[in-house]
PDB file of N, CA and C in Angstrom:
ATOM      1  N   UNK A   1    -171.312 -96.710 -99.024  1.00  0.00           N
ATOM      2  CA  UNK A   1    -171.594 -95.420 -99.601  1.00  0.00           C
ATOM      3  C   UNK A   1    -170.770 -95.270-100.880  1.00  0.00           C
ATOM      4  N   UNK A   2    -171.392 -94.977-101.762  1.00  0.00           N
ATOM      5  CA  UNK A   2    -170.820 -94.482-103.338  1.00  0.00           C
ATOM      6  C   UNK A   2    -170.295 -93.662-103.463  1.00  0.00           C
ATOM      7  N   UNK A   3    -169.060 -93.486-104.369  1.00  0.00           N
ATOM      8  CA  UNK A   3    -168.493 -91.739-104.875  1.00  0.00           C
ATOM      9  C   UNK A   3    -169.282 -90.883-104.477  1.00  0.00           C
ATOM     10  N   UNK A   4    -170.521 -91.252-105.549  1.00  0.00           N
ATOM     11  CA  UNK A   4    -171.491 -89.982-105.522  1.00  0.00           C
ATOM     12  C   UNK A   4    -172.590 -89.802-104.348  1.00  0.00           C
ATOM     13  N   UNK A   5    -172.546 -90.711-102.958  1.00  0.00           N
ATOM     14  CA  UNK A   5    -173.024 -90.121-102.331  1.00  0.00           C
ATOM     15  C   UNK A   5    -171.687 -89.252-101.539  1.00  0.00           C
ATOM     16  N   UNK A   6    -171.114 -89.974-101.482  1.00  0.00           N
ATOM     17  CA  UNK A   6    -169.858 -89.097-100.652  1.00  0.00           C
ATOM     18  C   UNK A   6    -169.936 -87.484-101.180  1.00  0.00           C
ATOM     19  N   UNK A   7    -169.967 -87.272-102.802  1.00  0.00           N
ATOM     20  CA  UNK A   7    -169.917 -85.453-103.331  1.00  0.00           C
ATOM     21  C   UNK A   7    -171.813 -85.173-102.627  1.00  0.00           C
ATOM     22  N   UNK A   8    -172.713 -85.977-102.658  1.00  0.00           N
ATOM     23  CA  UNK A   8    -173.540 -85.326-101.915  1.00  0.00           C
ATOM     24  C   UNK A   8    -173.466 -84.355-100.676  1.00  0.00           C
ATOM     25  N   UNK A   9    -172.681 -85.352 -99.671  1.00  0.00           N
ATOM     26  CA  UNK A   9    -172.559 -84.812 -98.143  1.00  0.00           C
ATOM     27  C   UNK A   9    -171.340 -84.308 -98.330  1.00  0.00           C
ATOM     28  N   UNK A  10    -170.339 -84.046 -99.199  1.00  0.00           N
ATOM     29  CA  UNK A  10    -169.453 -82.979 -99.236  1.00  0.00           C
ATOM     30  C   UNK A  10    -170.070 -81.709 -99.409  1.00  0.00           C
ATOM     31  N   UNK A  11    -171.380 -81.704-100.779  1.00  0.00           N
ATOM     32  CA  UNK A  11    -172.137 -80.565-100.902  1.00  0.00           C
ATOM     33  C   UNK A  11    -172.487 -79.486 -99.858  1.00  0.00           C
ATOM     34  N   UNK A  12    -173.299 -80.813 -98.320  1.00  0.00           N
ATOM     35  CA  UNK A  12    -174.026 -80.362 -97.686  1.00  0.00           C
ATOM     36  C   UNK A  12    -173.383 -79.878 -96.946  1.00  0.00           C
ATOM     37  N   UNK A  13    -171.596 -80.283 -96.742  1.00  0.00           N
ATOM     38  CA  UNK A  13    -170.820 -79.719 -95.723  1.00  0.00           C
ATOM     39  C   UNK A  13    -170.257 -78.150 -96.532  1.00  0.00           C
ATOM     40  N   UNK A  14    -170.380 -77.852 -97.526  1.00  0.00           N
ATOM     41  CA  UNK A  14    -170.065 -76.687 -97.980  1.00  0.00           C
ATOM     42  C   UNK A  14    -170.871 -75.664 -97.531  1.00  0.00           C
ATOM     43  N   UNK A  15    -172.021 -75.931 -97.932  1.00  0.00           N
ATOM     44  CA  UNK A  15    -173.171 -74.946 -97.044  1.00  0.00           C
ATOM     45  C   UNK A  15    -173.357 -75.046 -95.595  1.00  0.00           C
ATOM     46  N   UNK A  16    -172.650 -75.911 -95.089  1.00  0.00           N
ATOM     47  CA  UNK A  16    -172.931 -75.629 -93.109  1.00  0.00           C
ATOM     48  C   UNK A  16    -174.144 -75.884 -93.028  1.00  0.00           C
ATOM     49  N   UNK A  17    -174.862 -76.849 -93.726  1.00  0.00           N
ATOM     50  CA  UNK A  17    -176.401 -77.396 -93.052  1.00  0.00           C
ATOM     51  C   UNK A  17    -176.672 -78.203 -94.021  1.00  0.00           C
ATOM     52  N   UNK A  18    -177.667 -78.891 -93.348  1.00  0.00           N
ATOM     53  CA  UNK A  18    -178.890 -80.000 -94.080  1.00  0.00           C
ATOM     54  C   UNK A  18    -179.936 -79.394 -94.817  1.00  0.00           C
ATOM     55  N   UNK A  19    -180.746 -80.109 -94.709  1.00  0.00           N
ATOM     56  CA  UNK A  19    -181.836 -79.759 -95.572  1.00  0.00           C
ATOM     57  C   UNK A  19    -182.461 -79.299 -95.371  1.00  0.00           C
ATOM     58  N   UNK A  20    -182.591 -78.648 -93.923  1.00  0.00           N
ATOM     59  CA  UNK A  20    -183.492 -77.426 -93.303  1.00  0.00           C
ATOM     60  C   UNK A  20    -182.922 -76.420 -93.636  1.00  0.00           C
ATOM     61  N   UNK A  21    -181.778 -76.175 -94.013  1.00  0.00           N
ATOM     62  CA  UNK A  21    -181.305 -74.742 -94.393  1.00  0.00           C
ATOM     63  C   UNK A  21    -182.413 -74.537 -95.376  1.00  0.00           C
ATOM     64  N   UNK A  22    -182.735 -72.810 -95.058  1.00  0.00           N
ATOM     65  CA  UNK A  22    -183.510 -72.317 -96.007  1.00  0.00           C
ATOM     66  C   UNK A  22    -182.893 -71.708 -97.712  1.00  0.00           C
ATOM     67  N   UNK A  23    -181.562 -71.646 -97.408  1.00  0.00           N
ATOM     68  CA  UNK A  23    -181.133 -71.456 -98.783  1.00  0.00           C
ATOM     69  C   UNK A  23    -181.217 -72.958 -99.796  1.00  0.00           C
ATOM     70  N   UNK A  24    -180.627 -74.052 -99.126  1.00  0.00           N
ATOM     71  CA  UNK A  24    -180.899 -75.198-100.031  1.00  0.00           C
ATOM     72  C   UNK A  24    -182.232 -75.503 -99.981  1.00  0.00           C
ATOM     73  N   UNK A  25    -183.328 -74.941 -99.310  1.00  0.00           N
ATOM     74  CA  UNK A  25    -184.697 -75.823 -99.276  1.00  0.00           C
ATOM     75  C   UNK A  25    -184.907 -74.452-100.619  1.00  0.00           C
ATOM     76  N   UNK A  26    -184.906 -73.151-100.309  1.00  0.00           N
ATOM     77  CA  UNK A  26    -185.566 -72.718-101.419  1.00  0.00           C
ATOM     78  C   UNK A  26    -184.904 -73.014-103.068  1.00  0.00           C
ATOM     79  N   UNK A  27    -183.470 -73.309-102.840  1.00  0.00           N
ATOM     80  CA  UNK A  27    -182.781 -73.581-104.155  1.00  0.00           C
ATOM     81  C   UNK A  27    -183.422 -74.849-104.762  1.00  0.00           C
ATOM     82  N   UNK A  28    -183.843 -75.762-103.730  1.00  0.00           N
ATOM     83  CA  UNK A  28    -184.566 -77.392-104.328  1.00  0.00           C
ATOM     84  C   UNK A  28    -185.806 -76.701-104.733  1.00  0.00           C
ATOM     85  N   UNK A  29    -186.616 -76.158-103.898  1.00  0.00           N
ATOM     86  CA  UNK A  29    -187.833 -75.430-104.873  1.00  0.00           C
ATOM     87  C   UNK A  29    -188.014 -74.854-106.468  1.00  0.00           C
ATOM     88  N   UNK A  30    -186.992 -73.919-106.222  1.00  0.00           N
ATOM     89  CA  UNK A  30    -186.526 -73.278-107.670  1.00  0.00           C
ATOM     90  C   UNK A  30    -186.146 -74.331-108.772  1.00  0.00           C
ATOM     91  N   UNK A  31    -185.625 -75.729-108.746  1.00  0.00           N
ATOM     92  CA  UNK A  31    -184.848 -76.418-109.685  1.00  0.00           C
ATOM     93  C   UNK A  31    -186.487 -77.192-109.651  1.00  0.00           C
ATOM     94  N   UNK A  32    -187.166 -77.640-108.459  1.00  0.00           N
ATOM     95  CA  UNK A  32    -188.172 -78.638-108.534  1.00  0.00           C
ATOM     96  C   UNK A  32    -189.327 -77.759-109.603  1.00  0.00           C
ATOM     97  N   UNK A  33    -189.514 -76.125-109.754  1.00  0.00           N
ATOM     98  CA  UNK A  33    -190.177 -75.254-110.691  1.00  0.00           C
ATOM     99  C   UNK A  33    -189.483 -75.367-112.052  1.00  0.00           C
ATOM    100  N   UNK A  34    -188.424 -75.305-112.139  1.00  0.00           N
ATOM    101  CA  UNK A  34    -187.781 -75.058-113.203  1.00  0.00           C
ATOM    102  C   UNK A  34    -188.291 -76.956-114.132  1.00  0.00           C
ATOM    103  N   UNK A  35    -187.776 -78.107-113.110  1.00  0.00           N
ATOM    104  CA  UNK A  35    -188.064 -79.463-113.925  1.00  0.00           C
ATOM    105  C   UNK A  35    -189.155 -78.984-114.506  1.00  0.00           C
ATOM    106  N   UNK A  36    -190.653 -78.997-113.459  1.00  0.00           N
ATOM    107  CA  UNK A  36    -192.043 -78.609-114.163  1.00  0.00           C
ATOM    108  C   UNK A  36    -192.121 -78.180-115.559  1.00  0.00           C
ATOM    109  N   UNK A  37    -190.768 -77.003-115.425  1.00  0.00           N
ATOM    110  CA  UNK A  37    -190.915 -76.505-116.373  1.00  0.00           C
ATOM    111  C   UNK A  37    -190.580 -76.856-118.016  1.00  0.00           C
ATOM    112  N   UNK A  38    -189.307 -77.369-117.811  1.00  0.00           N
ATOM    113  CA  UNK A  38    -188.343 -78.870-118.716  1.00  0.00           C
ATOM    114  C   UNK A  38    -189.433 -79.876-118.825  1.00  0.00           C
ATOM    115  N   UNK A  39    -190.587 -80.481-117.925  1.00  0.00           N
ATOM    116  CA  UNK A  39    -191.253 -81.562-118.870  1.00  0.00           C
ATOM    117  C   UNK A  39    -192.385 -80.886-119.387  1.00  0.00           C
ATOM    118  N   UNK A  40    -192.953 -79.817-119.281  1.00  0.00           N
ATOM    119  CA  UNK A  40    -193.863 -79.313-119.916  1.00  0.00           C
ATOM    120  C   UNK A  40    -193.762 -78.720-120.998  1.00  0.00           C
ATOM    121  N   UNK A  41    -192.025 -78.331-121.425  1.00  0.00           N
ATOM    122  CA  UNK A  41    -191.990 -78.099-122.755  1.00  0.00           C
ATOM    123  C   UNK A  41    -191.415 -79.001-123.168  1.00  0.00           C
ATOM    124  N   UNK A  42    -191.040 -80.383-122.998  1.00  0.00           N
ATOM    125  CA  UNK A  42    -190.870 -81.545-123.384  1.00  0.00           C
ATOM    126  C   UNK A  42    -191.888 -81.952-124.203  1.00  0.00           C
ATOM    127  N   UNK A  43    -192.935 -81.760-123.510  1.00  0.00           N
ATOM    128  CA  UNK A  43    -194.405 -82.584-123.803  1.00  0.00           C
ATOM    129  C   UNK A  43    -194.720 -82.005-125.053  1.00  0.00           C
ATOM    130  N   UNK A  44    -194.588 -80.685-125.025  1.00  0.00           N
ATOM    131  CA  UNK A  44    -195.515 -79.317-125.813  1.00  0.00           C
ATOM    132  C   UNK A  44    -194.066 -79.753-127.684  1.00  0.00           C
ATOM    133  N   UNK A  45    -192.489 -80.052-127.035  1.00  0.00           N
ATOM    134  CA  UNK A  45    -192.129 -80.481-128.414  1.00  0.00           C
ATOM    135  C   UNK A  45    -192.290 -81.468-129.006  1.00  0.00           C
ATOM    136  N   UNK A  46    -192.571 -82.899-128.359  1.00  0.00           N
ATOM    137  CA  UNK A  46    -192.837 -83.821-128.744  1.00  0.00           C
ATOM    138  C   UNK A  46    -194.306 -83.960-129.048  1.00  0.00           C
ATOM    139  N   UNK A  47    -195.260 -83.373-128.736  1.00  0.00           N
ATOM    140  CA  UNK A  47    -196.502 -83.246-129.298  1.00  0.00           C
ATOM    141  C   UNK A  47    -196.147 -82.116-130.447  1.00  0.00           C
ATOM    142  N   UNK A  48    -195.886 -81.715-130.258  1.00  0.00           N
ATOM    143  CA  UNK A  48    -195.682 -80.624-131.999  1.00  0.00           C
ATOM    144  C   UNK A  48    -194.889 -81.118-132.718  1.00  0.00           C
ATOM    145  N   UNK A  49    -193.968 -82.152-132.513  1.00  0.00           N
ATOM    146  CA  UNK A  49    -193.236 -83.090-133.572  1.00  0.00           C
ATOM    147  C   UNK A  49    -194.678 -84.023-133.902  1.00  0.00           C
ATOM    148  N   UNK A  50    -195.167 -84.497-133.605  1.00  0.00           N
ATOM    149  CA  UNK A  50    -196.298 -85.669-133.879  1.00  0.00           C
ATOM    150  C   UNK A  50    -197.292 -85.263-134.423  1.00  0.00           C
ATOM    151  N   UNK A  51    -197.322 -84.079-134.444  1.00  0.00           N
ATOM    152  CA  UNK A  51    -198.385 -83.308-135.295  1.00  0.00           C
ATOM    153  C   UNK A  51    -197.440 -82.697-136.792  1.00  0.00           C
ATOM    154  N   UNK A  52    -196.357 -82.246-136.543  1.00  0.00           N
ATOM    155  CA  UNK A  52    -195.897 -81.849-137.492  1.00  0.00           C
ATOM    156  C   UNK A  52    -195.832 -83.094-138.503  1.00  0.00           C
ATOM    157  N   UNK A  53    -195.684 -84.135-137.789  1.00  0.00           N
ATOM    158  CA  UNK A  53    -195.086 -85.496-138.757  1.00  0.00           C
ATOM    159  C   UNK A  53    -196.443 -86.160-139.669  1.00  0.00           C
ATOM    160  N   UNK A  54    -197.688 -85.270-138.555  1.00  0.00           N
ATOM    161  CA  UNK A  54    -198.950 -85.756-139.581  1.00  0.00           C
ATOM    162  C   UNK A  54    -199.080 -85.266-140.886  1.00  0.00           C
ATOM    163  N   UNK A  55    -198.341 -84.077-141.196  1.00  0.00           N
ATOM    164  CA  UNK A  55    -198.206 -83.110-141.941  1.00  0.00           C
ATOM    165  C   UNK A  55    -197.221 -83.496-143.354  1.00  0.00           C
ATOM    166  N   UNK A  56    -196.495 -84.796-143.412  1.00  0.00           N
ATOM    167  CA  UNK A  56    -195.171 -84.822-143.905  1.00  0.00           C
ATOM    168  C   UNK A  56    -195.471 -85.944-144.716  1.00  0.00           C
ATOM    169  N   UNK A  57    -194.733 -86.211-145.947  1.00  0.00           N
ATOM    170  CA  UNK A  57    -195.132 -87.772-146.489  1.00  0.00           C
ATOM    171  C   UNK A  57    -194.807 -88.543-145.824  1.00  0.00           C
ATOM    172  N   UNK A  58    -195.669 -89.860-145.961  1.00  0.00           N
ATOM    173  CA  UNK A  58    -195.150 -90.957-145.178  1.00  0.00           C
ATOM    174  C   UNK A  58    -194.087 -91.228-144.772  1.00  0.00           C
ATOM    175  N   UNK A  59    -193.160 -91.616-145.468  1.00  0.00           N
ATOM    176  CA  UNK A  59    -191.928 -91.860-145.342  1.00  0.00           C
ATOM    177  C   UNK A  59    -190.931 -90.680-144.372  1.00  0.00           C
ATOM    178  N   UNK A  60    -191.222 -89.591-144.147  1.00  0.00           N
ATOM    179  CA  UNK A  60    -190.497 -88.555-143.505  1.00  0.00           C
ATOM    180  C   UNK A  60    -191.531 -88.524-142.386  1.00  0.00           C
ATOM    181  N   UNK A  61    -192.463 -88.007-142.285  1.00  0.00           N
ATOM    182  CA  UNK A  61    -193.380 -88.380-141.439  1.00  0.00           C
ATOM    183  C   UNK A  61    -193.043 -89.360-139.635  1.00  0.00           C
ATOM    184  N   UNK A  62    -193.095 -90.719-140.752  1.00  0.00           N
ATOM    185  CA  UNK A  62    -192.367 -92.076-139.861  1.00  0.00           C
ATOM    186  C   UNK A  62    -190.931 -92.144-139.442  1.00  0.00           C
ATOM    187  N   UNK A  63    -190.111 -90.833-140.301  1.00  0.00           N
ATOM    188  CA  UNK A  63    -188.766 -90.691-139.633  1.00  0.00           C
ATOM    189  C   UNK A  63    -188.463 -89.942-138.618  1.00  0.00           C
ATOM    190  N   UNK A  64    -189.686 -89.177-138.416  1.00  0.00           N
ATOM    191  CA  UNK A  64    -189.889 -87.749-137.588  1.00  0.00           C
ATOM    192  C   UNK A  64    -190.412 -88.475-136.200  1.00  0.00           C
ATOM    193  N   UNK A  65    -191.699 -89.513-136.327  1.00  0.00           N
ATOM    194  CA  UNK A  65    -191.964 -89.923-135.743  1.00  0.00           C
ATOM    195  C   UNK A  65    -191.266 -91.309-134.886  1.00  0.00           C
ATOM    196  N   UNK A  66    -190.502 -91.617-135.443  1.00  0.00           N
ATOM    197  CA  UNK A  66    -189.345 -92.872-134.819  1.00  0.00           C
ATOM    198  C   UNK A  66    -188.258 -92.287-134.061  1.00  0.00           C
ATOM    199  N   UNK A  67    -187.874 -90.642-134.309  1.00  0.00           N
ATOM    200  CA  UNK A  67    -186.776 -89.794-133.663  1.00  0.00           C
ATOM    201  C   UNK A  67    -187.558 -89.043-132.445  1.00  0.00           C
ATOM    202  N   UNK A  68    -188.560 -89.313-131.746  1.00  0.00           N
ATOM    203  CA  UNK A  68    -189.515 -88.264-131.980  1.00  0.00           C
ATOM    204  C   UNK A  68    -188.904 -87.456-130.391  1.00  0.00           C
ATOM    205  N   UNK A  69    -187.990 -88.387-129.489  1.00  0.00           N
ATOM    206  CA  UNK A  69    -187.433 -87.861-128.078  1.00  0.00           C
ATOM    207  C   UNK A  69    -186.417 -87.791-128.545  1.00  0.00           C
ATOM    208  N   UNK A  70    -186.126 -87.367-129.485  1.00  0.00           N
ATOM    209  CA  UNK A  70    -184.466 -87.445-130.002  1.00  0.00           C
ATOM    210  C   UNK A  70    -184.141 -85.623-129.596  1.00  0.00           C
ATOM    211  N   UNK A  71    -183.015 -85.555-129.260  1.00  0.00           N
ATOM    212  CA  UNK A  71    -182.573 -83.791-128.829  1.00  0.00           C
ATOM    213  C   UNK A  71    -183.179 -83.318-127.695  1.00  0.00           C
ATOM    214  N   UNK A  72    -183.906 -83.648-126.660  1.00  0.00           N
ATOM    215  CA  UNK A  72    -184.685 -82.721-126.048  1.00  0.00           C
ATOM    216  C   UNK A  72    -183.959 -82.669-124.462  1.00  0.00           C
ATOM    217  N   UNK A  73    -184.637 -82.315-123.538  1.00  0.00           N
ATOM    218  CA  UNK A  73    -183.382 -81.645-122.819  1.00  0.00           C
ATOM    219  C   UNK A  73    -182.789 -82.715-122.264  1.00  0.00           C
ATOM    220  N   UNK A  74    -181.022 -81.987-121.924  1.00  0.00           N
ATOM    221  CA  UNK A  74    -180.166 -82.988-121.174  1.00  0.00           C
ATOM    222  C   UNK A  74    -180.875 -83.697-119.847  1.00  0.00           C
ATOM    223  N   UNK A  75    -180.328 -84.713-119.344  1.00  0.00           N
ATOM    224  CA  UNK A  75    -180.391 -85.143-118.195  1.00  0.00           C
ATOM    225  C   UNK A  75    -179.376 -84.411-117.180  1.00  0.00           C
ATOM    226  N   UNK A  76    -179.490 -84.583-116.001  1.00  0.00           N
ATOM    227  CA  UNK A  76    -178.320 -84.314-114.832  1.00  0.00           C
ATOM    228  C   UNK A  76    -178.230 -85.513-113.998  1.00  0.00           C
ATOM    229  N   UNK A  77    -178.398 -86.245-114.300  1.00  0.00           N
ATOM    230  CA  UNK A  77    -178.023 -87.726-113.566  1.00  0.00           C
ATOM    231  C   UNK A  77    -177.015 -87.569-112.587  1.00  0.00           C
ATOM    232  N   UNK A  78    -175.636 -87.093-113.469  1.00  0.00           N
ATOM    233  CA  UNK A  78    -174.692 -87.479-112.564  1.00  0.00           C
ATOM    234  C   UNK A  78    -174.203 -86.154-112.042  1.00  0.00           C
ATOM    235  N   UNK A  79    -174.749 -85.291-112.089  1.00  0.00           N
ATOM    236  CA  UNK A  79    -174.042 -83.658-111.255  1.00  0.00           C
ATOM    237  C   UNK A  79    -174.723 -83.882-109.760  1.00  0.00           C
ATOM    238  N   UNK A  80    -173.292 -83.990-109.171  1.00  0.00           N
ATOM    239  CA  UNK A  80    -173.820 -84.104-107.641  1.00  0.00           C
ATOM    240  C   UNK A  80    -174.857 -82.722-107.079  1.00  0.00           C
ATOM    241  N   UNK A  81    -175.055 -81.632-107.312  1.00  0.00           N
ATOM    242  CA  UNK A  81    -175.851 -81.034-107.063  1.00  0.00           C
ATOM    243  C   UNK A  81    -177.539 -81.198-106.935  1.00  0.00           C
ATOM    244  N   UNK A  82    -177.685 -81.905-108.716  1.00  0.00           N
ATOM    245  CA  UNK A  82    -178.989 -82.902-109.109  1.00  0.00           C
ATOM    246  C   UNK A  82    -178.849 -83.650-108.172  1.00  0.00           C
ATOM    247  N   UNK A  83    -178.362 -84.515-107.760  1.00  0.00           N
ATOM    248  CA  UNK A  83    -178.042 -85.844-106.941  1.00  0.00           C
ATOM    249  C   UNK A  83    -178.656 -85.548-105.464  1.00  0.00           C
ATOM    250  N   UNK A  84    -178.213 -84.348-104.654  1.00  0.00           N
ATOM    251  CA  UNK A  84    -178.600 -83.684-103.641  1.00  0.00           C
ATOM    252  C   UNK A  84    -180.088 -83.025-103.645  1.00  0.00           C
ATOM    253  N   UNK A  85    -180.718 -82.845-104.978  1.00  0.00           N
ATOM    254  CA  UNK A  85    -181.801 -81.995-105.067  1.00  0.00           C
ATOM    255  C   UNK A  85    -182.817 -83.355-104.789  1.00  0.00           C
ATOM    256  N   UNK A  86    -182.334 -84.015-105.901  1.00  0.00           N
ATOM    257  CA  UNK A  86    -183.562 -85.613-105.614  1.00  0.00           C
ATOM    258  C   UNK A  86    -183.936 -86.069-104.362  1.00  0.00           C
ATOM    259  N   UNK A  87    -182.429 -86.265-103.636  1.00  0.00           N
ATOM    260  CA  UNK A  87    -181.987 -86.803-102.096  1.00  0.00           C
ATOM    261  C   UNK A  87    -183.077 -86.043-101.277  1.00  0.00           C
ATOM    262  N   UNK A  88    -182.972 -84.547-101.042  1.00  0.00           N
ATOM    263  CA  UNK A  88    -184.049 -83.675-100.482  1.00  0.00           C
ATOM    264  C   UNK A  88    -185.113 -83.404-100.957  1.00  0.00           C
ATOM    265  N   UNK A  89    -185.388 -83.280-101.962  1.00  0.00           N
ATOM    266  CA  UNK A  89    -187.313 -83.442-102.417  1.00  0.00           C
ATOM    267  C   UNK A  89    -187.481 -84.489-102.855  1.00  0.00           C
ATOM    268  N   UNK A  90    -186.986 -85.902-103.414  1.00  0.00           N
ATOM    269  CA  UNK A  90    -187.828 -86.671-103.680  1.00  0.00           C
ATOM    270  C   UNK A  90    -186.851 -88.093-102.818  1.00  0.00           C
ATOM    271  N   UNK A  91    -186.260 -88.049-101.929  1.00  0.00           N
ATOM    272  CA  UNK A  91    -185.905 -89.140-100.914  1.00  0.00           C
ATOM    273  C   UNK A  91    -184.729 -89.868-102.549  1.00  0.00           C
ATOM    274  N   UNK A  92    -184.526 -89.117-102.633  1.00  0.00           N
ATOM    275  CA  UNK A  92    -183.647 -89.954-104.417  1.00  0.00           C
ATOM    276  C   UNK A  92    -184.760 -90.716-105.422  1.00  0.00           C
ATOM    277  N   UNK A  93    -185.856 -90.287-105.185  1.00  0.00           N
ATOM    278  CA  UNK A  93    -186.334 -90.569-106.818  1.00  0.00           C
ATOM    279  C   UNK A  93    -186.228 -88.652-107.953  1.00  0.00           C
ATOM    280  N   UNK A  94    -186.033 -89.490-108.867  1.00  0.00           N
ATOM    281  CA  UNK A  94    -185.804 -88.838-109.783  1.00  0.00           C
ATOM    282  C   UNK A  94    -187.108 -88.464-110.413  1.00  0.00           C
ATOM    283  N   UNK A  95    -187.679 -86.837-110.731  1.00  0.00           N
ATOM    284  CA  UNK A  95    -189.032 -86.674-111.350  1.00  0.00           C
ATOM    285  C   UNK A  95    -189.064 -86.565-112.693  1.00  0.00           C
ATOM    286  N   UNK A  96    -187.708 -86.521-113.337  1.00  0.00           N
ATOM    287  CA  UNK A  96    -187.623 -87.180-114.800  1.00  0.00           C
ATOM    288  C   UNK A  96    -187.751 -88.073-115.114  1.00  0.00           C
ATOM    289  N   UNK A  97    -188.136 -89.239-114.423  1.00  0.00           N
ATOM    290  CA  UNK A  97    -188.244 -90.618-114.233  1.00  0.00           C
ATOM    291  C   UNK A  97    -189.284 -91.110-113.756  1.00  0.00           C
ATOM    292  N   UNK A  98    -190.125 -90.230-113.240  1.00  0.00           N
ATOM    293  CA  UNK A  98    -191.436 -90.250-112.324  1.00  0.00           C
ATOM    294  C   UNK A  98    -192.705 -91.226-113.649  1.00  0.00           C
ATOM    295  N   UNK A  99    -193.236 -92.105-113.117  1.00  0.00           N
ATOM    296  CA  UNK A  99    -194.260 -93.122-114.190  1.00  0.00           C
ATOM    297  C   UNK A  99    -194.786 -91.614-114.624  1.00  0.00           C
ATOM    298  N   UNK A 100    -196.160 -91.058-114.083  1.00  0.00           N
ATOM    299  CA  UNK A 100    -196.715 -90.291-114.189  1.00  0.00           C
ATOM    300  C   UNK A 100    -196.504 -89.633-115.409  1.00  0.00           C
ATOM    301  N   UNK A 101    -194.946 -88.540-115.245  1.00  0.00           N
ATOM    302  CA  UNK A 101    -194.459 -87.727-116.899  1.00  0.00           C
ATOM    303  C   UNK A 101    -193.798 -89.061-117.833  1.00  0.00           C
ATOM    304  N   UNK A 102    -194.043 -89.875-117.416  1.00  0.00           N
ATOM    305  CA  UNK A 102    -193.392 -91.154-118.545  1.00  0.00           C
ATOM    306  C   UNK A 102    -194.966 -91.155-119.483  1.00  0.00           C
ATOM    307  N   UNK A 103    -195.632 -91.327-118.279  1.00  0.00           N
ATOM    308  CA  UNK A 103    -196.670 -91.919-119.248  1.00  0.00           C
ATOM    309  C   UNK A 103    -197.560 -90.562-120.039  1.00  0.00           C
ATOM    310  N   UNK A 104    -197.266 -89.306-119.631  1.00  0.00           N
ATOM    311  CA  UNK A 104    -197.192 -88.349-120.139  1.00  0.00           C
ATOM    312  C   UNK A 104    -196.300 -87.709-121.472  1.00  0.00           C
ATOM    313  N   UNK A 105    -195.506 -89.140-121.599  1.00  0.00           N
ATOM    314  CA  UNK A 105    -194.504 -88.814-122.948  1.00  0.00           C
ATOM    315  C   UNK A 105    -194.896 -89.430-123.545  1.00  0.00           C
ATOM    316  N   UNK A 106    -195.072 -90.880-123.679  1.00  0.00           N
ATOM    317  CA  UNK A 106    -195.955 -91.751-124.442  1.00  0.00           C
ATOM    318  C   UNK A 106    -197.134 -91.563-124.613  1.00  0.00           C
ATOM    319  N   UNK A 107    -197.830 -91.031-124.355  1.00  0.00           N
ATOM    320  CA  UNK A 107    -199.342 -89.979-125.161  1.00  0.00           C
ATOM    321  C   UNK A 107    -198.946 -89.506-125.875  1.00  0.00           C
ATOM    322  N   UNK A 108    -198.034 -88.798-125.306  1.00  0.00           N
ATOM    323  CA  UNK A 108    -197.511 -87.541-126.234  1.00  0.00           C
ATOM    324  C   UNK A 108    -196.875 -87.744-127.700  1.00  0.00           C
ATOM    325  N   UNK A 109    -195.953 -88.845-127.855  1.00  0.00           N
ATOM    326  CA  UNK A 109    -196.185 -89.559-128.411  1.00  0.00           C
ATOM    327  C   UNK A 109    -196.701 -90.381-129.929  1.00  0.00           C
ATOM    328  N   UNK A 110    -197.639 -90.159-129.154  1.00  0.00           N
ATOM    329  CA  UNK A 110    -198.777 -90.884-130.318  1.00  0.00           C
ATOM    330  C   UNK A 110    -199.449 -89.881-130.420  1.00  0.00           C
ATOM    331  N   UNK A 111    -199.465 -88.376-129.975  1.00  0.00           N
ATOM    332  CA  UNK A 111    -200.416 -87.447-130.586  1.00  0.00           C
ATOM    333  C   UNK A 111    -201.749 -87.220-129.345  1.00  0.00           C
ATOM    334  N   UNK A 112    -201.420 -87.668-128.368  1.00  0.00           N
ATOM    335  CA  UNK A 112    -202.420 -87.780-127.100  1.00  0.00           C
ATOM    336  C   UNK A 112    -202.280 -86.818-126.214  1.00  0.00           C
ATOM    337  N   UNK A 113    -201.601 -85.904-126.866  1.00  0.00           N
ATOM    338  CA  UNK A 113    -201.351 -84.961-125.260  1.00  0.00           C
ATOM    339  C   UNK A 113    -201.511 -83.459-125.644  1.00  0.00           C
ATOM    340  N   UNK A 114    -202.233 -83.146-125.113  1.00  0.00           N
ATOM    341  CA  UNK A 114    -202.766 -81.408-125.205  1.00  0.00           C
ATOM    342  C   UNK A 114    -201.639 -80.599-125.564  1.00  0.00           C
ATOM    343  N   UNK A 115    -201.587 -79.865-126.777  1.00  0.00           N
ATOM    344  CA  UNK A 115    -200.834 -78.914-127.223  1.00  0.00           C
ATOM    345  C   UNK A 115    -200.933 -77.603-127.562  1.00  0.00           C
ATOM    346  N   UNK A 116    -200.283 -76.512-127.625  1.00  0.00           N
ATOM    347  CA  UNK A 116    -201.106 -75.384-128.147  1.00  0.00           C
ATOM    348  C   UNK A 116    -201.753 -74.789-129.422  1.00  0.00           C
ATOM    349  N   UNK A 117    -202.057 -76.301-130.123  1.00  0.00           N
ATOM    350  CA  UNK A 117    -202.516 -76.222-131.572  1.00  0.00           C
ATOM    351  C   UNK A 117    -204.087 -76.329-131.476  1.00  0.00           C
TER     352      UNK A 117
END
């Protein structure tokens, strides 16, 4: 067992339950709404950078477009809390990491992904 699973099950011993507790099941809900929410305006800036960059001379354009995931939101990799949320809704996969919104960034991208333009 790792550091960071050890601050996991320290977590779970703070709250006096597992993952049936209804306060941590609805708190994993709320963060699992909130991600939704982090890659969908992920998508919506990096498609409005790729459009904006159609807009730009070449040369700035292709600089806009080479930065184009550059700034957008932090990760939580290593906050044992994140760590515990994955553990209970996704068995420890990570949905920032999920193929699916990957391949939903790379459309995006290249100008492939539905925006509000």
């Amino acid at each position: 067992m790792t550091m960071a699973d050890n601050t996991i099950y320290d977590l779970l011993d703070e709250v006096n339950c597992a993952d049936s507790c209804e306060a941590v099941t609805a708190l994993c809900e709320l963060i699992d709404e909130l991600l939704k929410d982090i890659q969908h305006l992920e998508l919506e800036c990096i498609s409005t950078r790729y459009q904006l960059s159609q807009h730009m001379d070449e040369d700035h354009g292709e600089l806009l477009r080479s930065d184009i995931l550059e700034n957008l939101g932090r990760r939580y990799y290593n906050s044992p809390a994140y760590q515990l949320f994955t553990e209970i809704q996704y068995d420890g996969g990570d949905p920032m990491e999920f193929r699916d919104y990957l391949i939903k960034v790379r459309k995006a991208c290249k100008g492939e992904w539905p925006c509000w333009h």
